[in-house]
C-alpha atoms as a PDB file:
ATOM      1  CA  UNK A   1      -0.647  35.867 -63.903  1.00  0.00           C
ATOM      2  CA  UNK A   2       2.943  35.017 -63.922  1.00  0.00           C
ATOM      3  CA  UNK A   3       1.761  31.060 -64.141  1.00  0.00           C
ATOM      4  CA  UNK A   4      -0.435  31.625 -66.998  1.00  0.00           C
ATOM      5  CA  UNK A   5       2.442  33.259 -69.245  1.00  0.00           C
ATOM      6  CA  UNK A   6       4.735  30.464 -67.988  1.00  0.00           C
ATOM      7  CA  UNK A   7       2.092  28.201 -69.387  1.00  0.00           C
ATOM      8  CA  UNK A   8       1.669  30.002 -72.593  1.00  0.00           C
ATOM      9  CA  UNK A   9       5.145  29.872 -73.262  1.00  0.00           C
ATOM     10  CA  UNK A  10       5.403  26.464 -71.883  1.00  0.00           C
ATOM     11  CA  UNK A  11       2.936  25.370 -74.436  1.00  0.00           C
ATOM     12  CA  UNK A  12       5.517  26.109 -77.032  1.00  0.00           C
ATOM     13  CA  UNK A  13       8.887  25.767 -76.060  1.00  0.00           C
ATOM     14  CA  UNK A  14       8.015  22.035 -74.767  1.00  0.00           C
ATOM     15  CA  UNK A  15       8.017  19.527 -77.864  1.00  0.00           C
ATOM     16  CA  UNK A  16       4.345  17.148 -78.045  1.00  0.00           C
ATOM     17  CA  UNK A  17       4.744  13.526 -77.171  1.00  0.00           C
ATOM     18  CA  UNK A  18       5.323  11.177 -80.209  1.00  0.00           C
ATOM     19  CA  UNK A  19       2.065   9.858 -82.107  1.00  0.00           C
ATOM     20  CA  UNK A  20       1.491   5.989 -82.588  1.00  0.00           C
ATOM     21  CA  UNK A  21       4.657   4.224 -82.092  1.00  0.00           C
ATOM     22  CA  UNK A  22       7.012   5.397 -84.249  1.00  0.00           C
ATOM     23  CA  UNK A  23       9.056   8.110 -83.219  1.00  0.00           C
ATOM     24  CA  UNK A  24       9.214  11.363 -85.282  1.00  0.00           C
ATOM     25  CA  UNK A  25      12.162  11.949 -86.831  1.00  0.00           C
ATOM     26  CA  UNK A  26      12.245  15.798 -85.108  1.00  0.00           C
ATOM     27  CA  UNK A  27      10.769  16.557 -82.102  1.00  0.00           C
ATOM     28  CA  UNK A  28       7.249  18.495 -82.974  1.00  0.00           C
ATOM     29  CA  UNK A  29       5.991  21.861 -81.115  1.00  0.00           C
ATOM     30  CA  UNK A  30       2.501  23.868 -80.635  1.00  0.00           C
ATOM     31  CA  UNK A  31       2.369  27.041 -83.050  1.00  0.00           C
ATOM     32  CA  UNK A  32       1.787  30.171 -81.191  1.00  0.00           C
ATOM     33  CA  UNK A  33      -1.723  30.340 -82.600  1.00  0.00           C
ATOM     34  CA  UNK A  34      -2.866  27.352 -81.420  1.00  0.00           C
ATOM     35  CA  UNK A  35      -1.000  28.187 -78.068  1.00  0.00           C
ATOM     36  CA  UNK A  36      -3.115  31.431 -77.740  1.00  0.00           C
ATOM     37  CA  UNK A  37      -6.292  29.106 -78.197  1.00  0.00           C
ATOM     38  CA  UNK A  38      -5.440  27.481 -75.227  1.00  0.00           C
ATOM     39  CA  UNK A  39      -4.813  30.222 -73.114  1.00  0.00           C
ATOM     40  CA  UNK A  40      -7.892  31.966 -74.122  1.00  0.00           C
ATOM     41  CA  UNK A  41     -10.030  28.634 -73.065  1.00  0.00           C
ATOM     42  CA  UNK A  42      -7.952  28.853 -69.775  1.00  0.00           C
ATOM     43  CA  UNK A  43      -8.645  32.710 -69.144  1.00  0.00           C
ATOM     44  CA  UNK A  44     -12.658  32.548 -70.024  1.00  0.00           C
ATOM     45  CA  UNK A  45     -12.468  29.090 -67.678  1.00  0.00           C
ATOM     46  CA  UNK A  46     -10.953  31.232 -65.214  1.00  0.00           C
ATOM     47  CA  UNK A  47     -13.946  34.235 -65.606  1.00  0.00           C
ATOM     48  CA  UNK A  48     -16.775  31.594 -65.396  1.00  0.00           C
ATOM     49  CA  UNK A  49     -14.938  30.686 -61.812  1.00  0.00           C
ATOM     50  CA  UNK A  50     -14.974  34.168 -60.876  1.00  0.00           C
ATOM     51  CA  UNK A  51     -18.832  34.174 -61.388  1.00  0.00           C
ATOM     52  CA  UNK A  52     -19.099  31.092 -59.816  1.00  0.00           C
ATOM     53  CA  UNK A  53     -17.000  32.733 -57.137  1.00  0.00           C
ATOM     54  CA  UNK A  54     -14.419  29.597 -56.951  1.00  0.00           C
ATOM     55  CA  UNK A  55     -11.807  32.375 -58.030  1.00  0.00           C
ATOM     56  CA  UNK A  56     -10.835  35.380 -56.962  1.00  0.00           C
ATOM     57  CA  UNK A  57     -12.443  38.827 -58.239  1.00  0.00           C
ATOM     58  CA  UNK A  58      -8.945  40.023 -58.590  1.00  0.00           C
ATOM     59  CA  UNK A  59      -7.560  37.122 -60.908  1.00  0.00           C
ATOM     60  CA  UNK A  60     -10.134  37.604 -63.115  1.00  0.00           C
ATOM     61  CA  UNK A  61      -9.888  41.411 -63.903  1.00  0.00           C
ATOM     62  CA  UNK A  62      -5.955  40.483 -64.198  1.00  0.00           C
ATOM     63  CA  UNK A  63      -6.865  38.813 -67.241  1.00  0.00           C
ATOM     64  CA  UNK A  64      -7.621  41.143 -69.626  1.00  0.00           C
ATOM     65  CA  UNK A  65      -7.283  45.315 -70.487  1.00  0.00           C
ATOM     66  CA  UNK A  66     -10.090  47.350 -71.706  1.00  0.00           C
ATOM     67  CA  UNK A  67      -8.634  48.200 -75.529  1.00  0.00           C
ATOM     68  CA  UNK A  68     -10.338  50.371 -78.267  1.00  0.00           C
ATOM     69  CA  UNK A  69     -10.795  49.154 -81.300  1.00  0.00           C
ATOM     70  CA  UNK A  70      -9.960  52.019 -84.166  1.00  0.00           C
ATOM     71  CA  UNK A  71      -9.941  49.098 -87.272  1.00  0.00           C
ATOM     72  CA  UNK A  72     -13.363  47.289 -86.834  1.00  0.00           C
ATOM     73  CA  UNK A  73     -12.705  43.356 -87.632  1.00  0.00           C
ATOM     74  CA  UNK A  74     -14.950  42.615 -90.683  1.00  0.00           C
ATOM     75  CA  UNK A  75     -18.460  42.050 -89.614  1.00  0.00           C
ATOM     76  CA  UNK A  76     -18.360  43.634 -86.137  1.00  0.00           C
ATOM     77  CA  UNK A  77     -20.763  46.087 -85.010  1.00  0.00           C
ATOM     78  CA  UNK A  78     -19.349  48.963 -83.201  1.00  0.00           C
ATOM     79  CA  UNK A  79     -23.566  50.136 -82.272  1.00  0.00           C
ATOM     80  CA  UNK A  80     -24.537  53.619 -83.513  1.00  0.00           C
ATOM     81  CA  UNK A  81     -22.407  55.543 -81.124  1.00  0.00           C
ATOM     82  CA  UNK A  82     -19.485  53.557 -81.222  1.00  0.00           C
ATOM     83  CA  UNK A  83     -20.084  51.939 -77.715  1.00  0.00           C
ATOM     84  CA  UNK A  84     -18.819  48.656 -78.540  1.00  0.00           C
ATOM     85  CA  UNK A  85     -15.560  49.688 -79.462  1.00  0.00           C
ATOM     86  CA  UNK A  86     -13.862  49.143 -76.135  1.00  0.00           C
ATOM     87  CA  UNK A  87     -13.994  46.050 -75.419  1.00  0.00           C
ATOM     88  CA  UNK A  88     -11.365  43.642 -72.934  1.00  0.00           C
ATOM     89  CA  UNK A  89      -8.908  41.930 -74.621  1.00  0.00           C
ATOM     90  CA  UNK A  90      -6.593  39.827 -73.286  1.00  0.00           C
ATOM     91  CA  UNK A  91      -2.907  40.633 -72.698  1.00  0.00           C
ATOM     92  CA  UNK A  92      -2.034  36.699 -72.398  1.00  0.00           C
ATOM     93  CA  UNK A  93      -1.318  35.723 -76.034  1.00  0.00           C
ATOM     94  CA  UNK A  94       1.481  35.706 -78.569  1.00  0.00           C
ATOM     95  CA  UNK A  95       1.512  38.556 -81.316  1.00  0.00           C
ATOM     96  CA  UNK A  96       1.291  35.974 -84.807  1.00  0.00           C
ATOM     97  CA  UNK A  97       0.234  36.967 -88.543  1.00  0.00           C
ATOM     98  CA  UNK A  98      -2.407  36.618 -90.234  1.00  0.00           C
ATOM     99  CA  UNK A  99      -0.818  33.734 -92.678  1.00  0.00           C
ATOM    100  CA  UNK A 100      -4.944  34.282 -94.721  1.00  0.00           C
ATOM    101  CA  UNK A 101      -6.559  31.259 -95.930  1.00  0.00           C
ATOM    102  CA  UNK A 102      -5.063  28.147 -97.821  1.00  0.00           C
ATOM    103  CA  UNK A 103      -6.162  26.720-100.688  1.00  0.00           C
ATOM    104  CA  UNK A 104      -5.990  25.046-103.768  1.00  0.00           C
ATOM    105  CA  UNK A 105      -6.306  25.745-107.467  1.00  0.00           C
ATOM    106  CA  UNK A 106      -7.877  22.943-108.982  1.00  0.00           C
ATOM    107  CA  UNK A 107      -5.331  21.761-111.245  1.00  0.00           C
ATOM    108  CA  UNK A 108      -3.624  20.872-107.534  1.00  0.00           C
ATOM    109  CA  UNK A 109      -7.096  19.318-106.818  1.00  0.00           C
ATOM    110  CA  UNK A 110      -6.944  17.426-109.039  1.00  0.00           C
ATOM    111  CA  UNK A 111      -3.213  16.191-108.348  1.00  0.00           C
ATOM    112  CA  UNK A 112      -4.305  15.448-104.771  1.00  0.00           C
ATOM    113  CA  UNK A 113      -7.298  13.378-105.925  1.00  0.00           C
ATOM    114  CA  UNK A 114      -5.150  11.392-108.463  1.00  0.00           C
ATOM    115  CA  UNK A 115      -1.998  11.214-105.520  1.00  0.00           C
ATOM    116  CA  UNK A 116      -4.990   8.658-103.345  1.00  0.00           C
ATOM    117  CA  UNK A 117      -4.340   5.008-103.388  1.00  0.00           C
ATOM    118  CA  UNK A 118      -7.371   3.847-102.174  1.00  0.00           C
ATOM    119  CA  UNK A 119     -11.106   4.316-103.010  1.00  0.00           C
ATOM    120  CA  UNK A 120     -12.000   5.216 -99.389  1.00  0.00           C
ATOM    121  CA  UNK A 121      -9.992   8.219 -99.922  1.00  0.00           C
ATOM    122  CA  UNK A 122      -9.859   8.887-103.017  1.00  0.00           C
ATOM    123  CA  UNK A 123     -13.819   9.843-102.408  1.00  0.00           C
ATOM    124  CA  UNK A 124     -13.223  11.472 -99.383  1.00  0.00           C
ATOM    125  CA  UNK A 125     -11.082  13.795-100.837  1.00  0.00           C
ATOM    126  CA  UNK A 126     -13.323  13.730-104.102  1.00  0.00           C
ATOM    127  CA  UNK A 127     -16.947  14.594-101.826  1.00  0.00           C
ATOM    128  CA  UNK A 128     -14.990  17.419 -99.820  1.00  0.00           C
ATOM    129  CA  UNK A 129     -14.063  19.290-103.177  1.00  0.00           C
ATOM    130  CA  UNK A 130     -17.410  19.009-105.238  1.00  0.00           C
ATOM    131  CA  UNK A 131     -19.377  19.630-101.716  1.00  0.00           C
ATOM    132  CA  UNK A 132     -17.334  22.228 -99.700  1.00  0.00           C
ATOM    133  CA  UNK A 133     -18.290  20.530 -96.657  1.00  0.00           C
ATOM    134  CA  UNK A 134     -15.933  20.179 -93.441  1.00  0.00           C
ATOM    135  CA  UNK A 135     -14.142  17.275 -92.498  1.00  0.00           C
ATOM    136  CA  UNK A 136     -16.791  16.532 -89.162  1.00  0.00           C
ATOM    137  CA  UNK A 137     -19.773  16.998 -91.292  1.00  0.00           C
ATOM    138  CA  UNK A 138     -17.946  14.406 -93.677  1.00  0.00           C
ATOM    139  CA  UNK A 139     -17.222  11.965 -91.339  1.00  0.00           C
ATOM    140  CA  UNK A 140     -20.504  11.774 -89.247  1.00  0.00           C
ATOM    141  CA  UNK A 141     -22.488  10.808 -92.630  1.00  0.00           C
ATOM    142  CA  UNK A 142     -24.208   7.834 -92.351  1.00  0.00           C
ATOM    143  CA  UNK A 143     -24.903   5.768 -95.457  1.00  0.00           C
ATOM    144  CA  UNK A 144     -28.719   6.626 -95.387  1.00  0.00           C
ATOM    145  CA  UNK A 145     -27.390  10.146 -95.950  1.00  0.00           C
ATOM    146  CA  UNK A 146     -26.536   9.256 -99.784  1.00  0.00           C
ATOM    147  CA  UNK A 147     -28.703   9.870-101.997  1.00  0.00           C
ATOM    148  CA  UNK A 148     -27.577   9.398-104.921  1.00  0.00           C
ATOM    149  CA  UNK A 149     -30.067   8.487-107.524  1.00  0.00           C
ATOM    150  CA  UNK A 150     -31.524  10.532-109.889  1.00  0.00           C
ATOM    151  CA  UNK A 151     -34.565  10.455-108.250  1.00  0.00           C
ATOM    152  CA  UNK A 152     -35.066   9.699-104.123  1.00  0.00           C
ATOM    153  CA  UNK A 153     -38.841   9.751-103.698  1.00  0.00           C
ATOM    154  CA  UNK A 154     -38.568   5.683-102.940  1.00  0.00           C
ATOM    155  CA  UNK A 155     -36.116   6.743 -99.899  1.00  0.00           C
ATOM    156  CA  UNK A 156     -38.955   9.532 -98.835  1.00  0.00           C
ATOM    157  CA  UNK A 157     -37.015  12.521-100.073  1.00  0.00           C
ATOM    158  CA  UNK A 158     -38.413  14.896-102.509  1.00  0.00           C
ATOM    159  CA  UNK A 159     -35.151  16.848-103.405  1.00  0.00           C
ATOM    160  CA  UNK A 160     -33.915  15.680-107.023  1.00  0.00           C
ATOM    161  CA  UNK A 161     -31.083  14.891-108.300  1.00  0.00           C
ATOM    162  CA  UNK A 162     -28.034  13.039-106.637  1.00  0.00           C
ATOM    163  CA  UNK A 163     -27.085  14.972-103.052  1.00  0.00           C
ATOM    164  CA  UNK A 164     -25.869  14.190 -99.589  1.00  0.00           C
ATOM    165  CA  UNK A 165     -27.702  15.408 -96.521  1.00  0.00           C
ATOM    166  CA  UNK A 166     -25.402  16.798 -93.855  1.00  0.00           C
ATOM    167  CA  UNK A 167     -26.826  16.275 -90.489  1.00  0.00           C
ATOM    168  CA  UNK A 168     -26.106  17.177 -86.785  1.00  0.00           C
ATOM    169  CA  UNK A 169     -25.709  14.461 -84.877  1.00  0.00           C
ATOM    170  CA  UNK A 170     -23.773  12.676 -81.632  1.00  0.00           C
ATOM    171  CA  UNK A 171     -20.921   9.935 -83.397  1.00  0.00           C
ATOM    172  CA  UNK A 172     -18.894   7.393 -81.828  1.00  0.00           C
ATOM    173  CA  UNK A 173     -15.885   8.875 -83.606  1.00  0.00           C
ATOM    174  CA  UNK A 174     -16.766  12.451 -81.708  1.00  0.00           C
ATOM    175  CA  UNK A 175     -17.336  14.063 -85.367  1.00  0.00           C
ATOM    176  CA  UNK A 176     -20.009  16.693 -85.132  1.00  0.00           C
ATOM    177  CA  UNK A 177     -21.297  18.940 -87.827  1.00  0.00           C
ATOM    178  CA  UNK A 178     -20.535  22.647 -86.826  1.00  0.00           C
ATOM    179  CA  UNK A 179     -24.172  23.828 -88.001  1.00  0.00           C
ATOM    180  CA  UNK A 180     -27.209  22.758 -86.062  1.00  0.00           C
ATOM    181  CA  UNK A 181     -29.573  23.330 -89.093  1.00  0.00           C
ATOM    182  CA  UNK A 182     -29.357  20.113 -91.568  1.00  0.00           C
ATOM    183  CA  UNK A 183     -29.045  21.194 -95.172  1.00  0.00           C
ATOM    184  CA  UNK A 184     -28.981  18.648 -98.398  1.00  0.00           C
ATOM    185  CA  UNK A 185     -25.930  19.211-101.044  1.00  0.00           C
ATOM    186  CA  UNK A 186     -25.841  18.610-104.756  1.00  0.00           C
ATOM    187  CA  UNK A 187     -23.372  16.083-105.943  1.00  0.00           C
ATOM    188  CA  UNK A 188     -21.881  15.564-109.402  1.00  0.00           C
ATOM    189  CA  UNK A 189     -21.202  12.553-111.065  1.00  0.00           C
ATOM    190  CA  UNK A 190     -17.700  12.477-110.261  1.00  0.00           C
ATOM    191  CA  UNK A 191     -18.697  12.426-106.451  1.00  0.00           C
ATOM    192  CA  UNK A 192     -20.812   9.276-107.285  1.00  0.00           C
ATOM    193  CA  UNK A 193     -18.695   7.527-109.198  1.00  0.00           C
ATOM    194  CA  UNK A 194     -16.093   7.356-106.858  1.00  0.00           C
ATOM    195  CA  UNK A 195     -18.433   6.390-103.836  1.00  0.00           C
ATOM    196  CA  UNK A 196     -19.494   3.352-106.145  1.00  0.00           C
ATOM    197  CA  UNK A 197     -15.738   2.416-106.616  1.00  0.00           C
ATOM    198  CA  UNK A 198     -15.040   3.078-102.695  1.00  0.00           C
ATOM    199  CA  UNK A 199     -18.564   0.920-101.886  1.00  0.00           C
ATOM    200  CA  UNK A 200     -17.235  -2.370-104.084  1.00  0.00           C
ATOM    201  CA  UNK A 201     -13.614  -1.615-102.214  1.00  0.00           C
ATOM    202  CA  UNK A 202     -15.505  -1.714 -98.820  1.00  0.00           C
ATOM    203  CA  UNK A 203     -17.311  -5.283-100.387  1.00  0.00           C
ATOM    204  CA  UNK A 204     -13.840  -6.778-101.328  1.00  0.00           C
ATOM    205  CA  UNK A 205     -12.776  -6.067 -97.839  1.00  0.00           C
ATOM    206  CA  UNK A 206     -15.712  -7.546 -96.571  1.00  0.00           C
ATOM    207  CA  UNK A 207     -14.660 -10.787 -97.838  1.00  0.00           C
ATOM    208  CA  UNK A 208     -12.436 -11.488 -95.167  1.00  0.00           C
ATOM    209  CA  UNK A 209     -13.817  -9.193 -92.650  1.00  0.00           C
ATOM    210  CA  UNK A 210     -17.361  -8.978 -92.321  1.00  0.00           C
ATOM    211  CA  UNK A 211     -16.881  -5.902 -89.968  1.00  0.00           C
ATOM    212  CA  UNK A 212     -16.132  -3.778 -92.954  1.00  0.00           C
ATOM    213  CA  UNK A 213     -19.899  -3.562 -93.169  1.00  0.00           C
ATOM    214  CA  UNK A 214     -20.979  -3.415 -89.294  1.00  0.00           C
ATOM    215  CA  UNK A 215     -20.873   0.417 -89.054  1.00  0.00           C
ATOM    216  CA  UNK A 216     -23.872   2.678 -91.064  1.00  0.00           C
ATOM    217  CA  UNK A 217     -21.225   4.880 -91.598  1.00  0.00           C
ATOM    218  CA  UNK A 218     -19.967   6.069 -94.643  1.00  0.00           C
ATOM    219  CA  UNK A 219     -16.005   7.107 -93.605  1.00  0.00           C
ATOM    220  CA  UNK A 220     -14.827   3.346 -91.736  1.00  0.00           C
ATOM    221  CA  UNK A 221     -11.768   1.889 -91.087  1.00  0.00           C
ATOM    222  CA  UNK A 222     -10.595  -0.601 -93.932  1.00  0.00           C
ATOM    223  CA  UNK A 223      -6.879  -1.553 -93.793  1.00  0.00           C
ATOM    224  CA  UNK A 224      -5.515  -0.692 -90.200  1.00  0.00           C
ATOM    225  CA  UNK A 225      -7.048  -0.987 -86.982  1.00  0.00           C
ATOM    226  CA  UNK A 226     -10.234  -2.044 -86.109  1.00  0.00           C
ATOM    227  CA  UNK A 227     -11.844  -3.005 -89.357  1.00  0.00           C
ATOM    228  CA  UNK A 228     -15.160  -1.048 -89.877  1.00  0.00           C
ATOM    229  CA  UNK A 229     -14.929   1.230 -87.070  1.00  0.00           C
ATOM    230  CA  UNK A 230     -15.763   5.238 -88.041  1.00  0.00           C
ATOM    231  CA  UNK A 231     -12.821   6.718 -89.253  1.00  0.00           C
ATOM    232  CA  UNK A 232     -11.873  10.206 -86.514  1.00  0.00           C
ATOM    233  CA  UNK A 233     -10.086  12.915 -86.935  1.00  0.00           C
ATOM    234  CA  UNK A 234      -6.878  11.697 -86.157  1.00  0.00           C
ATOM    235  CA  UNK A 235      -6.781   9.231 -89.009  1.00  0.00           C
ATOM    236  CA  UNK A 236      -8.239  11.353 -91.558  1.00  0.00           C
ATOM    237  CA  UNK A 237      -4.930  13.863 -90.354  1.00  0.00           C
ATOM    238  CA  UNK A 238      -2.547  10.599 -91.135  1.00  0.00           C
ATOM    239  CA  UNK A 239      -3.880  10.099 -94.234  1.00  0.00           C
ATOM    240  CA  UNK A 240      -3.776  13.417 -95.614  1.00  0.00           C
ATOM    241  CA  UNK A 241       0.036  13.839 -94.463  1.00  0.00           C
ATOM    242  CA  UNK A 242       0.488  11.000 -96.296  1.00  0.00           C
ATOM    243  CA  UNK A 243      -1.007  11.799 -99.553  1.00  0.00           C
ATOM    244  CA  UNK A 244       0.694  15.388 -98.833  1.00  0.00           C
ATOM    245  CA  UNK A 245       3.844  13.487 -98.908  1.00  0.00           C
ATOM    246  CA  UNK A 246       3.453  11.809-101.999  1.00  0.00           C
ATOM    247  CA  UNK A 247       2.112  14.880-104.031  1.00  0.00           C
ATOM    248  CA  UNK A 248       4.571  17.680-102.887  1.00  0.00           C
ATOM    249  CA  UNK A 249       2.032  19.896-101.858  1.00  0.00           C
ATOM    250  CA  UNK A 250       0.598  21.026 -98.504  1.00  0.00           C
ATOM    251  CA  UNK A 251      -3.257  19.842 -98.118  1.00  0.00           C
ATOM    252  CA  UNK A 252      -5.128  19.662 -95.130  1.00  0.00           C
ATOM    253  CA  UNK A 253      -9.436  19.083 -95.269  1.00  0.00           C
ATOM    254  CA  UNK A 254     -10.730  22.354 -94.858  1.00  0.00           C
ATOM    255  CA  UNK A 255      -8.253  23.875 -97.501  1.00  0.00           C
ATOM    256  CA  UNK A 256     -11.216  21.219-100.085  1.00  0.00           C
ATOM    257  CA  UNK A 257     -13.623  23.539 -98.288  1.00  0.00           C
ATOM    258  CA  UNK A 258     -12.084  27.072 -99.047  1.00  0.00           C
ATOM    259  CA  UNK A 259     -10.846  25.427-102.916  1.00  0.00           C
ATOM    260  CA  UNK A 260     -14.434  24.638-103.315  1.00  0.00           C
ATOM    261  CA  UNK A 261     -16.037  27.764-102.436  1.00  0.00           C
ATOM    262  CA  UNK A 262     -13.847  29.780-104.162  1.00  0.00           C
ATOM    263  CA  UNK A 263     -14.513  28.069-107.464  1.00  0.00           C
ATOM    264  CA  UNK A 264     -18.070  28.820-107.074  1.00  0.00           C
ATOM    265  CA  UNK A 265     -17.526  32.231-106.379  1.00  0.00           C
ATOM    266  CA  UNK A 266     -15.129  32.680-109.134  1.00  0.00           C
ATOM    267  CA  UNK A 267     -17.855  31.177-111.489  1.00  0.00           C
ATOM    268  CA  UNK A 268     -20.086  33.468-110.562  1.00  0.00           C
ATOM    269  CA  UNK A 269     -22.644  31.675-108.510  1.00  0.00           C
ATOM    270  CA  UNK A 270     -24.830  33.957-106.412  1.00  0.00           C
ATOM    271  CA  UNK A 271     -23.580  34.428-102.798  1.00  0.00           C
ATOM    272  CA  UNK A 272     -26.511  33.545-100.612  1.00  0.00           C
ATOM    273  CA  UNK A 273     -26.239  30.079-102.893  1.00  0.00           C
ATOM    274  CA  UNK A 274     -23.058  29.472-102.169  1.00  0.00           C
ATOM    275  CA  UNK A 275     -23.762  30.237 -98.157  1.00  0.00           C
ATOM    276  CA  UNK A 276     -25.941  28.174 -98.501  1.00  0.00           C
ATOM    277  CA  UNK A 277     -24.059  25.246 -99.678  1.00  0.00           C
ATOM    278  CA  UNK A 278     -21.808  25.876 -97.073  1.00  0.00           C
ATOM    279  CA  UNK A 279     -24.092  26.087 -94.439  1.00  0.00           C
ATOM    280  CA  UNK A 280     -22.927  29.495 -93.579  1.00  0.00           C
ATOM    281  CA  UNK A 281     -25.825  31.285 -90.724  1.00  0.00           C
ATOM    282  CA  UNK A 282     -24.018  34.706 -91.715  1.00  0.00           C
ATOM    283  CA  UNK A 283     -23.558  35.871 -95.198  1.00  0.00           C
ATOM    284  CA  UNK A 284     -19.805  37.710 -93.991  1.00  0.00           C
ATOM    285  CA  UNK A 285     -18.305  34.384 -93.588  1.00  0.00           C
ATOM    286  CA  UNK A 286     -18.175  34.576 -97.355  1.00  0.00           C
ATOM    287  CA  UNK A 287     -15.927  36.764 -96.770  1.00  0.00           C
ATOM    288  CA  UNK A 288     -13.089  34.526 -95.986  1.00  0.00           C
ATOM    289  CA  UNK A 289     -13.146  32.453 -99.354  1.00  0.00           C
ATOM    290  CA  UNK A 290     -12.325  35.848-101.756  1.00  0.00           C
ATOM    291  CA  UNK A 291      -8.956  35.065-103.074  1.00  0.00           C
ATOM    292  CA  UNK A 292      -7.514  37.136-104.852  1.00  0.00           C
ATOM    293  CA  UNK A 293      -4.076  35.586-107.236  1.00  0.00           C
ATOM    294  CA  UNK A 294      -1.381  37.677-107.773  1.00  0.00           C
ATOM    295  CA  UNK A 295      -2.167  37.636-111.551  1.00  0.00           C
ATOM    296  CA  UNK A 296      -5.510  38.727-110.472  1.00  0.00           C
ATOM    297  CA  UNK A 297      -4.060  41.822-109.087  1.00  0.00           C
ATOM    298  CA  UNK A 298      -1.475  42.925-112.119  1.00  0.00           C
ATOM    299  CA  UNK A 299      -4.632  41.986-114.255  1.00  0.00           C
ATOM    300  CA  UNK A 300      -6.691  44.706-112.492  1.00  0.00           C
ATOM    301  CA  UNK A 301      -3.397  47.213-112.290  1.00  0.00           C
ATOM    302  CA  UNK A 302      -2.647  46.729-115.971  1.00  0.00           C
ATOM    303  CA  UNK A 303      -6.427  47.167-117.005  1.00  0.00           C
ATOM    304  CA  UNK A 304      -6.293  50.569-115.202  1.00  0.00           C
ATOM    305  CA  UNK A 305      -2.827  51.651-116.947  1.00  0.00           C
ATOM    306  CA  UNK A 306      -3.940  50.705-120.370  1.00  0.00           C
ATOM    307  CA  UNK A 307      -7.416  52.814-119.832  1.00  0.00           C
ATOM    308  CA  UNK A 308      -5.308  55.635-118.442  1.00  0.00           C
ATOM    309  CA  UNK A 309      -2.838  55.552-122.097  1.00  0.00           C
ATOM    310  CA  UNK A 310      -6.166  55.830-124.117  1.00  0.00           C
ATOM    311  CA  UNK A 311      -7.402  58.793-122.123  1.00  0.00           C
ATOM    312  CA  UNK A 312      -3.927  60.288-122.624  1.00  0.00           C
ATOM    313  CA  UNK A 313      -3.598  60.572-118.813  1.00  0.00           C
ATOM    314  CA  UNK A 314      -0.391  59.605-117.200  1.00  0.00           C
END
């Protein structure tokens, strides 16, 4: 036990090795949650051994306490006598805050869009806000996912209107779309209209290298590195420090995701649509995308007050 805590803390205190070739200017480190991650794929590594029996019984129950849960985590069912409140939880992790969700009004959205130099990303960033998908299901799309006439009955698909389908499948760049079950999204014309400016960016490239056009995917490599290869994670992270850079604000992928679905729960679309644009399987993931402003809240305290004066109730 006393190697895994070295580990843990080992995992933090040691700075990551440089990306690329240029050297960061400071020396980067793990955050504490994503050390706990780690550790917690180590410990339930270390349990499958013990059932395996390549591990000792007694490392395994080292691992974790029994603990009782007296504030349920939202969604959890404790069973109708309360028997799944005492669960094991592991004592191997760092004690971090909840920091909630981050996201973006869209006046900042719209910032972020404008802040893109190219058409490549200037739709990437464009399809994650008007879709709410995540970044994997975003960069596994293949160009006969886009349908975006008005009607797609000559492509064999009877859904109408412009939309994207989102579909799980194995990708050279390792992106993978979380959900199993394939789902079709609605797109607006702003979504199009930047896919036809990033398509005629992809032809001028095209010009000079043919590759640009190789790949049947929709995210590829244009201006650095292999020409036409699928774009992967790690790229999509450069270019969105980048553009974080030159707009003064902190934006990462998923925050599109949470900006999106909050806007259509703020507008007052029904909830199971809005799951189901997000490909939610449980209707308390919602949950996670109800953000409440802090002019939200003196709204709601002054609304109370002023009700209060007219009753003549202090």
């Amino acid at each position: 036990m006393n190697q895994i805590s070295g580990f843990l803390h080992w995992l933090v205190d040691v700075p990551l090795p440089a990306r690329g070739r240029r050297e960061p200017l400071e020396p980067r480190f793990r955050k504490k949650r994503s050390a706990n991650a780690v550790v917690t794929t180590t410990c339930e590594f270390l349990r499958f051994g013990v059932r395996q029996e390549w591990v000792p019984v007694d490392v395994g129950m080292q691992l974790s306490n029994e603990k009782h849960l007296v504030y349920l985590p939202r969604g959890y069912q404790a069973g109708e006598d309360g028997q799944f409140r005492t669960i094991q939880a592991s004592e191997l992790k760092f004690t971090v805050s909840d920091e909630g969700i981050a996201w973006l009004p869209p006046d900042e959205v719209d910032r972020v869009v404008l802040g893109t130099t190219r058409a490549r990303d200037r739709f990437l960033v464009g399809l994650l806000w008007v879709t709410g998908m995540r970044i994997g299901e975003a960069l596994g799309l293949r160009r006969e996912d886009m349908h975006l006439l008005s009607n797609s009955r000559t492509l064999g698909c009877s859904i109408a209107g412009p939309h994207v389908h989102v579909r799980r499948r194995i990708n050279t760049n390792g992106a993978l779309a979380k959900s199993p079950v394939s789902r079709a999204i609605p797109v607006t014309e702003l979504a199009v209209g930047l896919y036809v400016d990033y398509v005629h960016e992809r032809d001028d490239v095209a010009v000079l290298s043919p590759e640009a056009w190789t790949s049947d995917m929709v995210f590829v490599s244009l201006f650095r590195g292999s020409i036409g290869r699928a774009m992967t994670y790690s790229a999509v992270k450069d270019m969105f420090d980048r553009l974080a850079c030159r707009v003064g604000l902190v934006v990462r992928p998923h925050m599109l995701r949470h900006s999106a679905a909050t806007e259509w729960i703020r507008s007052g679309e029904p909830r199971d649509v809005v799951s189901a644009l997000l490909g939610h399987q449980s209707p308390s993931s919602l949950a996670l995308y109800l953000h409440i402003t802090d002019g939200e809240m003196r709204t709601a305290v002054e609304n109370v007050a002023a009700r209060r004066e007219l009753a003549g109730v202090r």
